[in-house]
N, C-alpha and C. Protein backbone atom coordinates (compact mmCIF):
# COMPACT_ATOMS: atom_id res chain seq x y z
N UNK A 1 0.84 -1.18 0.00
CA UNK A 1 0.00 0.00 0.00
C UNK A 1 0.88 1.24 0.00
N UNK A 2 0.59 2.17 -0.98
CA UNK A 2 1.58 3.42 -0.92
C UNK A 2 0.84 4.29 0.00
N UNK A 3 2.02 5.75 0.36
CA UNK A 3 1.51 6.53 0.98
C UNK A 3 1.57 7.69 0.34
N UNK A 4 0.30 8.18 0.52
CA UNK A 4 0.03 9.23 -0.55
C UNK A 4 0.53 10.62 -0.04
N UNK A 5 1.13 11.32 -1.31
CA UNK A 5 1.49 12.52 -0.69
C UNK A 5 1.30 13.53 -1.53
N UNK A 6 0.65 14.68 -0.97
CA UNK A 6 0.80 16.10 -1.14
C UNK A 6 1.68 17.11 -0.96
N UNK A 7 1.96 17.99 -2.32
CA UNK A 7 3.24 18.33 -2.18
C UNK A 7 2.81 19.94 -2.38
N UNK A 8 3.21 20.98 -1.78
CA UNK A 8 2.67 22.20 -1.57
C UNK A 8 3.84 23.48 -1.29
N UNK A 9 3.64 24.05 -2.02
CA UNK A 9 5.11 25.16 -2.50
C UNK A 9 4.47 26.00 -3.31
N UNK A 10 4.56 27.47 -3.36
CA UNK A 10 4.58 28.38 -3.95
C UNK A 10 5.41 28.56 -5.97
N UNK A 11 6.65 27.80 -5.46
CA UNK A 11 7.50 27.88 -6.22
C UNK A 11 7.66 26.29 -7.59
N UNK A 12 7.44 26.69 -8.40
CA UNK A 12 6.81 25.33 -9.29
C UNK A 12 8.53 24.17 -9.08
N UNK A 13 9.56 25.15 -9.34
CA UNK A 13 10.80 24.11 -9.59
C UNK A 13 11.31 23.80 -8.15
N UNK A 14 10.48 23.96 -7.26
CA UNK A 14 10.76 23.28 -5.67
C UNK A 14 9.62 21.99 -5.64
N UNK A 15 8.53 22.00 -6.66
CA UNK A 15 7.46 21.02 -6.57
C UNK A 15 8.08 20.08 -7.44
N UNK A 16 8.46 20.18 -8.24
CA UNK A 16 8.91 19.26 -9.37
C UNK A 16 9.93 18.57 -9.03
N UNK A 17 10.75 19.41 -8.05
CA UNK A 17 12.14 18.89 -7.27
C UNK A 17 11.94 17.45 -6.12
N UNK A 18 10.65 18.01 -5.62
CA UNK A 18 10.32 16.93 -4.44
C UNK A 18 9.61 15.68 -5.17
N UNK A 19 8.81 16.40 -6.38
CA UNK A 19 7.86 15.13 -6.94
C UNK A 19 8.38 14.09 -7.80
N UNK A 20 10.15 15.29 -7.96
CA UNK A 20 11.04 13.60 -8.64
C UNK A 20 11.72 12.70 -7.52
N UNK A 21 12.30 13.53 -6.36
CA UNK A 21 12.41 12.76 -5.28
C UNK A 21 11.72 11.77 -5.08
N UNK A 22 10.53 11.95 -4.67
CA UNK A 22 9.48 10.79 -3.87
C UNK A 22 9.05 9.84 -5.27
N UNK A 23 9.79 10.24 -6.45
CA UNK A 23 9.05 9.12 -7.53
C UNK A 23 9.76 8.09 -7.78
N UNK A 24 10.90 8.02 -7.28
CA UNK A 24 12.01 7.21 -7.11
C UNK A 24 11.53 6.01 -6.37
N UNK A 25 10.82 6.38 -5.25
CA UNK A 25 10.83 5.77 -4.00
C UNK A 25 9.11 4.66 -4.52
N UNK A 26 9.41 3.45 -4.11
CA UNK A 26 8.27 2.64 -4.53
C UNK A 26 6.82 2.54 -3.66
N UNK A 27 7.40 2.98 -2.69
CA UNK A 27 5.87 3.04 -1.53
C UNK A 27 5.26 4.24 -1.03
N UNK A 28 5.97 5.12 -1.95
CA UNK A 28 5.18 6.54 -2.25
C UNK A 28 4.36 7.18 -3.26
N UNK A 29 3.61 7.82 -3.38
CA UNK A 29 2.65 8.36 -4.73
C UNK A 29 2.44 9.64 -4.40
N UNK A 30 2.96 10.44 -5.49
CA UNK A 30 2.45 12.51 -4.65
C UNK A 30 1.27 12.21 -5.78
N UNK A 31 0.50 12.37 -5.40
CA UNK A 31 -1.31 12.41 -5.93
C UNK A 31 -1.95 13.68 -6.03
N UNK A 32 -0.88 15.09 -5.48
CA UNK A 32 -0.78 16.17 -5.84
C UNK A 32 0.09 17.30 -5.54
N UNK A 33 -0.34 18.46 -6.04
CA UNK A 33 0.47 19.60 -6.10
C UNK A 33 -0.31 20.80 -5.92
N UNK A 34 0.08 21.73 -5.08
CA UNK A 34 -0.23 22.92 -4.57
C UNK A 34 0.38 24.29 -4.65
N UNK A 35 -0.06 25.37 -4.75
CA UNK A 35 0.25 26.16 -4.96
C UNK A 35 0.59 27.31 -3.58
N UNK A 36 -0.43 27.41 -3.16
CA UNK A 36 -0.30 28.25 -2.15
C UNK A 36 -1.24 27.03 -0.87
N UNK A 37 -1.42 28.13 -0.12
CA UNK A 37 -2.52 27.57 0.80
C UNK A 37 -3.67 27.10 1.03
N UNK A 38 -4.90 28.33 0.48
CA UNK A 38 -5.78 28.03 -0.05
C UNK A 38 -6.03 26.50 -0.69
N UNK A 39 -5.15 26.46 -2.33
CA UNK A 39 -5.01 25.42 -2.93
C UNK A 39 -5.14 24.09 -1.74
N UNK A 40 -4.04 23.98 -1.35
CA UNK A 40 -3.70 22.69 -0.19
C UNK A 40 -4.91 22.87 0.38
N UNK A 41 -5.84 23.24 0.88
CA UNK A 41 -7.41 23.61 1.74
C UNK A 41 -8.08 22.42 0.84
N UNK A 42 -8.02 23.30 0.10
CA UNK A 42 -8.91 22.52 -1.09
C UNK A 42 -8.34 20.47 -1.77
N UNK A 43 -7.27 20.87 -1.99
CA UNK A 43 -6.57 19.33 -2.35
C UNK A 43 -6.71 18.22 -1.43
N UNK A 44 -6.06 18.45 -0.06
CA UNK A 44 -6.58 18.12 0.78
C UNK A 44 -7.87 17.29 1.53
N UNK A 45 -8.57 18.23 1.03
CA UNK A 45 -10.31 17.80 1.14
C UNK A 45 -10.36 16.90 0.17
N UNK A 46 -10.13 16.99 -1.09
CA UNK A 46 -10.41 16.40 -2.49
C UNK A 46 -9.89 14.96 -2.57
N UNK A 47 -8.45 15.09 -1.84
CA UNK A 47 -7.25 14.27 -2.08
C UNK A 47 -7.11 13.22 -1.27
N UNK A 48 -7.64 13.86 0.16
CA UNK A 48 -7.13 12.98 1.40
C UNK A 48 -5.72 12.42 1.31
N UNK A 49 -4.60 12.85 1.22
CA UNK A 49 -3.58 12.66 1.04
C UNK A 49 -3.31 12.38 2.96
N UNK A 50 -2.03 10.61 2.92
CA UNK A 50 -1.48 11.08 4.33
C UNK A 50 -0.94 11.78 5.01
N UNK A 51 0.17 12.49 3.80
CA UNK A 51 1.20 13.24 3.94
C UNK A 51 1.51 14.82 3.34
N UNK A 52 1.35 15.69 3.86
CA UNK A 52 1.44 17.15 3.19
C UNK A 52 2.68 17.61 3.43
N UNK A 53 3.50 17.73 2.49
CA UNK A 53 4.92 18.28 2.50
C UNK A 53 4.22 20.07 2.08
N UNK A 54 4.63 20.91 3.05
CA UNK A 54 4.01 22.45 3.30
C UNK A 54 4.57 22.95 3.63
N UNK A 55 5.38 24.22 2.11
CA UNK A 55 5.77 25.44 2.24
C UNK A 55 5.37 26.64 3.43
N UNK A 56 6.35 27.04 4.34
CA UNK A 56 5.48 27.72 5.36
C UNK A 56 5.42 29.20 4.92
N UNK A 57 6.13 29.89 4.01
CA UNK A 57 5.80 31.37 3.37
C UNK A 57 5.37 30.79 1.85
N UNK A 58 4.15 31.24 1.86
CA UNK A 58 3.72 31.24 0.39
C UNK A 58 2.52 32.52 0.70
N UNK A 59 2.22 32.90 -1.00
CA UNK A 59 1.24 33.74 -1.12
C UNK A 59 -0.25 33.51 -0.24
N UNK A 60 -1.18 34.35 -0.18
CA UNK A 60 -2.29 33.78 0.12
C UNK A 60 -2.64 33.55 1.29
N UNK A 61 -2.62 32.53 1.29
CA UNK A 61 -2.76 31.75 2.99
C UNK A 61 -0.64 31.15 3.32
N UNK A 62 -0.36 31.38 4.20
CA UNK A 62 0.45 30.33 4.48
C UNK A 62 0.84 29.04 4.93
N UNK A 63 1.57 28.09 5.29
CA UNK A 63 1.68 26.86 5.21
C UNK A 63 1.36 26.78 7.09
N UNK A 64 0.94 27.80 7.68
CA UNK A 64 0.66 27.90 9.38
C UNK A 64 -0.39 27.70 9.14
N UNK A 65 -1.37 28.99 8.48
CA UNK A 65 -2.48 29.16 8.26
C UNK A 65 -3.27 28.01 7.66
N UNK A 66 -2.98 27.50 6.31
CA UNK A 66 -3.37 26.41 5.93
C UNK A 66 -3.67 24.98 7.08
N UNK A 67 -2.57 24.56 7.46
CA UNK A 67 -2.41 23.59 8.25
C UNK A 67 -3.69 24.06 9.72
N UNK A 68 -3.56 24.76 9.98
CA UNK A 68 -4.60 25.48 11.24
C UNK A 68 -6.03 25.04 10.93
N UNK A 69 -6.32 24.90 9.12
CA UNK A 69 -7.50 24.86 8.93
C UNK A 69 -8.16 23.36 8.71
């Protein structure tokens, strides 16, 4: 069984960076990608992901704020 992960960054070539990381790895799946905070609110809900890898300064909401919600 993999563990699903959400990957959440402001910055696109810090998402792409982690989502080749964890693709390597066989008992992981990033099942998404986020932008700001908000976004992750929303993915989250959608996604049910186990794992949220979360930028803590991003636009919007931040990765405090987000997580709070």
């Amino acid at each position: 069984m993999n563990i699903c992960v959400l990957i959440v960054d402001d910055h696109p070539v810090v998402r792409c960076g982690l989502a080749g990381m964890l693709d390597v790895e066989d008992d992981l799946e990033v099942v998404g990608e986020a932008a700001d905070g908000e976004q992750a609110v929303t993915k989250v809900a959608e996604l049910r992901p186990d794992v949220v890898l979360m930028d803590l300064r991003m636009p919007r909401l931040d990765g405090a704020g987000a997580t709070a919600r």
